[in-house]
C-alpha atoms as a PDB file:
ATOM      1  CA  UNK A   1     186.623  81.722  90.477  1.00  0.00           C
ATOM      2  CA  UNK A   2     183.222  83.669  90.168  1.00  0.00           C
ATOM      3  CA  UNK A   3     183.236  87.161  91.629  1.00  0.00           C
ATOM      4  CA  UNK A   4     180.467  87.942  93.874  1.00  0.00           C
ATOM      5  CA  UNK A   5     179.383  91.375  94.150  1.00  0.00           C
ATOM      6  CA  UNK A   6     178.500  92.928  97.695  1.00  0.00           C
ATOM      7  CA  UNK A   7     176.706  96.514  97.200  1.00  0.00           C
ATOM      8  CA  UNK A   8     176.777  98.847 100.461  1.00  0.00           C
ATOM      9  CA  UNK A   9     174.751 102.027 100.703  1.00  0.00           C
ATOM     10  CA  UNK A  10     175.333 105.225 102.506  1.00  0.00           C
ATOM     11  CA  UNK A  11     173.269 104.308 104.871  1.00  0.00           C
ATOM     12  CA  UNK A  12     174.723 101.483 105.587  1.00  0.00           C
ATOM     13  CA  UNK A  13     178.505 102.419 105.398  1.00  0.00           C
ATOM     14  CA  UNK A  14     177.616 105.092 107.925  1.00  0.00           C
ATOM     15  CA  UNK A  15     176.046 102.626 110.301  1.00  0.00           C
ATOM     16  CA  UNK A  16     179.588 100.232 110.100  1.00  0.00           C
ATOM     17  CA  UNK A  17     181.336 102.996 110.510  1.00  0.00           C
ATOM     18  CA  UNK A  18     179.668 104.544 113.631  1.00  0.00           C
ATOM     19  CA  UNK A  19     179.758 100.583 114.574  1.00  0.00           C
ATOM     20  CA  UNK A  20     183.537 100.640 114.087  1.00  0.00           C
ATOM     21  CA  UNK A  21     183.977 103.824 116.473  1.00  0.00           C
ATOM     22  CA  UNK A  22     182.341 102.182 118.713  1.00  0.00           C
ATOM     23  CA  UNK A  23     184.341  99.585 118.795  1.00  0.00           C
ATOM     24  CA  UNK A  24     187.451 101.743 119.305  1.00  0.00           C
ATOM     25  CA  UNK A  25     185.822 104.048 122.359  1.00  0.00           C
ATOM     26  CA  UNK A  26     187.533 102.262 124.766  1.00  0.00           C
ATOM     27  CA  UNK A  27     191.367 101.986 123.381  1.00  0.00           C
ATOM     28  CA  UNK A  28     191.649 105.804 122.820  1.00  0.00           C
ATOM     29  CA  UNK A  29     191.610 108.589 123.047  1.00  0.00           C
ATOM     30  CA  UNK A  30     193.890 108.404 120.193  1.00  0.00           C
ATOM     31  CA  UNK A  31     195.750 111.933 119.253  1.00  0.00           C
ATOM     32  CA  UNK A  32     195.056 111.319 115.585  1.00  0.00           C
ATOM     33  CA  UNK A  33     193.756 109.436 112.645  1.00  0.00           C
ATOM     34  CA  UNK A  34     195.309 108.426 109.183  1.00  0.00           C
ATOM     35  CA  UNK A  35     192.548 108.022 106.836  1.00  0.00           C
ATOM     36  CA  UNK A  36     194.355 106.045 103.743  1.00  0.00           C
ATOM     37  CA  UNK A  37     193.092 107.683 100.414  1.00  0.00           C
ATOM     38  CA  UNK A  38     190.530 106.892  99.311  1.00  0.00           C
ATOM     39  CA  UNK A  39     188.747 104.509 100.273  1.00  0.00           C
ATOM     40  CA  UNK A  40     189.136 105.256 104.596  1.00  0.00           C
ATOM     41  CA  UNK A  41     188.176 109.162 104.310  1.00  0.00           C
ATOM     42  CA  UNK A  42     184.150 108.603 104.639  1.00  0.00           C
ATOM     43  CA  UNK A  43     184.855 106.246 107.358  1.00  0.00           C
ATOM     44  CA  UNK A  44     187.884 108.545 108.961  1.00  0.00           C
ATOM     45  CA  UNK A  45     185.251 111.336 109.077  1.00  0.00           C
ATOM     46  CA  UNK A  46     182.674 109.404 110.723  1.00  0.00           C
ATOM     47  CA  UNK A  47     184.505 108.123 113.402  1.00  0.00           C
ATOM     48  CA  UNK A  48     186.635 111.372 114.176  1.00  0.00           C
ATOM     49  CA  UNK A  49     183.168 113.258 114.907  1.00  0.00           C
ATOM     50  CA  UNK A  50     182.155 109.996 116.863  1.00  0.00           C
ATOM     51  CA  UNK A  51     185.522 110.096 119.052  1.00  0.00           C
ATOM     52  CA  UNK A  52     185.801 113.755 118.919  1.00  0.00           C
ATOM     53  CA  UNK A  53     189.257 113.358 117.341  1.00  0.00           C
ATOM     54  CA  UNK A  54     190.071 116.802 115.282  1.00  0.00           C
ATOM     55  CA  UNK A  55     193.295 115.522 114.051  1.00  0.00           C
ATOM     56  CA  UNK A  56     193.409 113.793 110.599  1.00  0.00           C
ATOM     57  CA  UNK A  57     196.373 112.903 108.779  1.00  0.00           C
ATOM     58  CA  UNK A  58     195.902 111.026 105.205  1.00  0.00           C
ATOM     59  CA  UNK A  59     198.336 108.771 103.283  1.00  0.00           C
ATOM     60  CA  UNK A  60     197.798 107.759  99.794  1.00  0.00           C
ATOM     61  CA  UNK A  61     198.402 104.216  98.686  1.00  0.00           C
ATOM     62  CA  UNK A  62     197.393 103.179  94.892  1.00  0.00           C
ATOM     63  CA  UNK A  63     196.930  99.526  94.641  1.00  0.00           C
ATOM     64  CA  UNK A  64     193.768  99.432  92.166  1.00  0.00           C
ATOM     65  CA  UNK A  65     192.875 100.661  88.760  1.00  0.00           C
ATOM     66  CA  UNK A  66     189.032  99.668  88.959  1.00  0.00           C
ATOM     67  CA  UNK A  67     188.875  95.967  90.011  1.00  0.00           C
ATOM     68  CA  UNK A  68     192.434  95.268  88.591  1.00  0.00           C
ATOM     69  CA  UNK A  69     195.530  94.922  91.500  1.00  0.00           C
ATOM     70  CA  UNK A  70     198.297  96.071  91.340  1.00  0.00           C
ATOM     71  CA  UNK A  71     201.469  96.516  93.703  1.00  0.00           C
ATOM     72  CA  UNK A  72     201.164  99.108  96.293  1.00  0.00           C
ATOM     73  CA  UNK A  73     202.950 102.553  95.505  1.00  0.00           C
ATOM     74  CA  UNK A  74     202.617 105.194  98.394  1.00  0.00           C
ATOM     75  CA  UNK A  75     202.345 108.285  96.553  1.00  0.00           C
ATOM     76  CA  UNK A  76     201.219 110.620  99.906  1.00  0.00           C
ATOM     77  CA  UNK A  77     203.119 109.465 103.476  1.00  0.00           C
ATOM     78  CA  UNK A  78     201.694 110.501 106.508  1.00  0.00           C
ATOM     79  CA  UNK A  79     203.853 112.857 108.117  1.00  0.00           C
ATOM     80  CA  UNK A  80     202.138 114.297 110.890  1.00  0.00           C
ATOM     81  CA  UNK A  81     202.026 110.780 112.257  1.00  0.00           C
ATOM     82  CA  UNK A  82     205.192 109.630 112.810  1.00  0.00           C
ATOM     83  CA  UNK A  83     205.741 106.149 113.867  1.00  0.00           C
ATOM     84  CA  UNK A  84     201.868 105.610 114.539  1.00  0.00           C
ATOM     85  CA  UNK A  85     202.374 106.050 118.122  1.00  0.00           C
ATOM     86  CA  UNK A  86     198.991 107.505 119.538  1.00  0.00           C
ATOM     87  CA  UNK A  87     197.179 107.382 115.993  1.00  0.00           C
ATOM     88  CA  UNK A  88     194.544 105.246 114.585  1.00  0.00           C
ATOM     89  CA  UNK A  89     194.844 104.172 111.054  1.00  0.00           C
ATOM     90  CA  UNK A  90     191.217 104.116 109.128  1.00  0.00           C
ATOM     91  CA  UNK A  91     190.321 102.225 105.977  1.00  0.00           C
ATOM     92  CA  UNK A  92     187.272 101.193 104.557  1.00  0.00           C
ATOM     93  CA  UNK A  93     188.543  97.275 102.944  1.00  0.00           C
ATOM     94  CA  UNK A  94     191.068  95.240 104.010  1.00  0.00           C
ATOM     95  CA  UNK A  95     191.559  93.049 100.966  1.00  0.00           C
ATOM     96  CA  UNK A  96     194.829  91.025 100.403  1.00  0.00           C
ATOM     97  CA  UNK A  97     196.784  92.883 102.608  1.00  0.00           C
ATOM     98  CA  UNK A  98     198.902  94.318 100.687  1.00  0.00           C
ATOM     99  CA  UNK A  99     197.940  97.937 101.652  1.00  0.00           C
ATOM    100  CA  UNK A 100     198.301  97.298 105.201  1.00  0.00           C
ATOM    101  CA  UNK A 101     201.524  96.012 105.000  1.00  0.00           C
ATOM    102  CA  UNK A 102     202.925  99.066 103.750  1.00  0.00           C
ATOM    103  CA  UNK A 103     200.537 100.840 106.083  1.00  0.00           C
ATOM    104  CA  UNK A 104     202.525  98.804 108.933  1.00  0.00           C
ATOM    105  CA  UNK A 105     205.463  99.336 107.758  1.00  0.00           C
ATOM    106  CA  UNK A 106     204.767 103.481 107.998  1.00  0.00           C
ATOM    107  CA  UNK A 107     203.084 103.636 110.920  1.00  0.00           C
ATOM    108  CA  UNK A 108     204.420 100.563 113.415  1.00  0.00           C
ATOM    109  CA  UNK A 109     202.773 101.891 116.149  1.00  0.00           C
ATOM    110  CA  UNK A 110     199.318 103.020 115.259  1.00  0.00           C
ATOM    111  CA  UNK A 111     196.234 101.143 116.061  1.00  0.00           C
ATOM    112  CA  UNK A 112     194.936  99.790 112.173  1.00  0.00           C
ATOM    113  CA  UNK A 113     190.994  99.478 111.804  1.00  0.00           C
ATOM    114  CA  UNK A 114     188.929  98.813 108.975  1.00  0.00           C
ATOM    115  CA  UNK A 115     185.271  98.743 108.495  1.00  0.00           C
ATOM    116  CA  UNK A 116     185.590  95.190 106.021  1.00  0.00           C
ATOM    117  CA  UNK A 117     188.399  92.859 106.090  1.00  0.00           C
ATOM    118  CA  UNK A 118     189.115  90.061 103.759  1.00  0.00           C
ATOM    119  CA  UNK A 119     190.304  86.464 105.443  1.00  0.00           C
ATOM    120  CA  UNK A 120     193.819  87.546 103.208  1.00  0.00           C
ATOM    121  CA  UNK A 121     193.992  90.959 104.847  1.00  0.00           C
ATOM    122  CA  UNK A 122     192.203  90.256 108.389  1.00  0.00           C
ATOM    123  CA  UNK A 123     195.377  89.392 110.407  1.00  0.00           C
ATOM    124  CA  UNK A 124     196.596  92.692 108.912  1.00  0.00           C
ATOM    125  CA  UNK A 125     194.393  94.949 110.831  1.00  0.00           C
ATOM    126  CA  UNK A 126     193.587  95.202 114.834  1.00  0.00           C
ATOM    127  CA  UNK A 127     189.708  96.204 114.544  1.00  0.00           C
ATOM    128  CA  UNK A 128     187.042  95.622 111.780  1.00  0.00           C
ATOM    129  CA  UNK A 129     183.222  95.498 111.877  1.00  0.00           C
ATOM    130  CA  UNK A 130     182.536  92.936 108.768  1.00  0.00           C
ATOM    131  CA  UNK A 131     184.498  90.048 107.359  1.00  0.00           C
ATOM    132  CA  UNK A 132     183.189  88.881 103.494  1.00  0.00           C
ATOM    133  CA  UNK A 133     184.690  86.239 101.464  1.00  0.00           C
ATOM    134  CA  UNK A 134     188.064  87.032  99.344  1.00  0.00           C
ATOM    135  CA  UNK A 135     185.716  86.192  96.107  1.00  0.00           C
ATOM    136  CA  UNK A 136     183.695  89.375  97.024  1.00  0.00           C
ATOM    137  CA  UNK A 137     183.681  92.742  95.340  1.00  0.00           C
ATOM    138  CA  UNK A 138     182.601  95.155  97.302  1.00  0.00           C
ATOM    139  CA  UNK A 139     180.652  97.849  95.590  1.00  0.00           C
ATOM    140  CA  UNK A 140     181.056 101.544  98.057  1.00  0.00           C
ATOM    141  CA  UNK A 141     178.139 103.862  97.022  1.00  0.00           C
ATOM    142  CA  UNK A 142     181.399 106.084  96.261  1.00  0.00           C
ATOM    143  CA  UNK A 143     181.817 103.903  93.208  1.00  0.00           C
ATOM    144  CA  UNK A 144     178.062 103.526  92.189  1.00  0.00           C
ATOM    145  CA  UNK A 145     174.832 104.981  91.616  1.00  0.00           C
ATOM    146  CA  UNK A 146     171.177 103.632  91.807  1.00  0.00           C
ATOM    147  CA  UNK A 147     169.511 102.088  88.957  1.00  0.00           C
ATOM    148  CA  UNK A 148     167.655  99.165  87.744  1.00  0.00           C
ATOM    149  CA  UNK A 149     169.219  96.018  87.990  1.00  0.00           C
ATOM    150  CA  UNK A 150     167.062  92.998  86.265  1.00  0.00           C
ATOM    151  CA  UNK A 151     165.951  90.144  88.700  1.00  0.00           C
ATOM    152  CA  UNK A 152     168.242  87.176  88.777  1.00  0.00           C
ATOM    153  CA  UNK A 153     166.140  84.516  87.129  1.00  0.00           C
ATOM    154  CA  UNK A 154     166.112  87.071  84.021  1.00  0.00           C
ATOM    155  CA  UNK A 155     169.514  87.501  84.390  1.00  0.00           C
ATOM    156  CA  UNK A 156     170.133  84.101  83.738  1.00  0.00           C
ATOM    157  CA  UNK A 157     167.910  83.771  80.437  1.00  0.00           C
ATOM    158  CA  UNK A 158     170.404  86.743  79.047  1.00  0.00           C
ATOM    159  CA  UNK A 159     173.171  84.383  79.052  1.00  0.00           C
END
């Protein structure tokens, strides 16, 4: 299966973000948000100033070493958040799942949005802004930096 890369900017990860808290207006106000590390802590912070929501709880899940899975091991719980009653859960990717499952299984009762979801991972989470296909990497301007990338049909010839 060919991986397809998906590169979003700052710009534009602010933009789904604010779209994502916009989204949510109308289900809180919630009394706090779990930003899972690291991926959801841009998009926490964006939509805590958009819903004027000061508290912020984290939890730490490692399920990646660069592009390579691996099984979910929670090395940070959320424990100002109890059962997830009241809070919102932020991440930036819903993938396979796999993170929100343990995510659910913390937090029962929060409210679990995501800025991109996955078909795998999309029943996993409540609110998202952007589905793309499970063949796509998405590349968070967290992870990259600008340069020159040759056009396509050159591409090819280097092959």
């Amino acid at each position: 299966m060919a991986v397809h890369y998906y590169t979003v900017s700052w710009d534009q990860l602010h933009r789904d973000a604010r779209a994502l808290a916009w989204r949510l207006m109308d289900l809180g106000p919630f009394t706090g948000i779990v930003a899972i590390t690291r991926g959801g802590l841009i998009p926490a912070a964006i939509i805590a100033r958009e819903l004027d929501c000061r508290l912020i709880e984290s939890v730490s899940i490692v399920t990646y070493d660069e592009e390579i899975k691996g099984e979910p091991v929670v090395t940070k719980p959320p424990a100002a958040a109890g059962d997830g009653t009241g809070f919102l859960i932020v991440d930036d990717l819903v993938d396979t799942g796999a993170t929100a499952r343990v995510i659910r299984t913390l937090l029962p009762r929060a409210h679990f949005a995501a800025v991109y979801a996955k078909p795998a991972g999309r029943p996993m989470v409540d609110t998202f802004i952007t589905e793309v296909s499970q063949d796509t990497w998405i590349l968070f301007p967290r992870d990259t930096e600008a340069q020159f990338v040759a056009p396509l049909a050159k591409r090819e010839v280097l092959k």
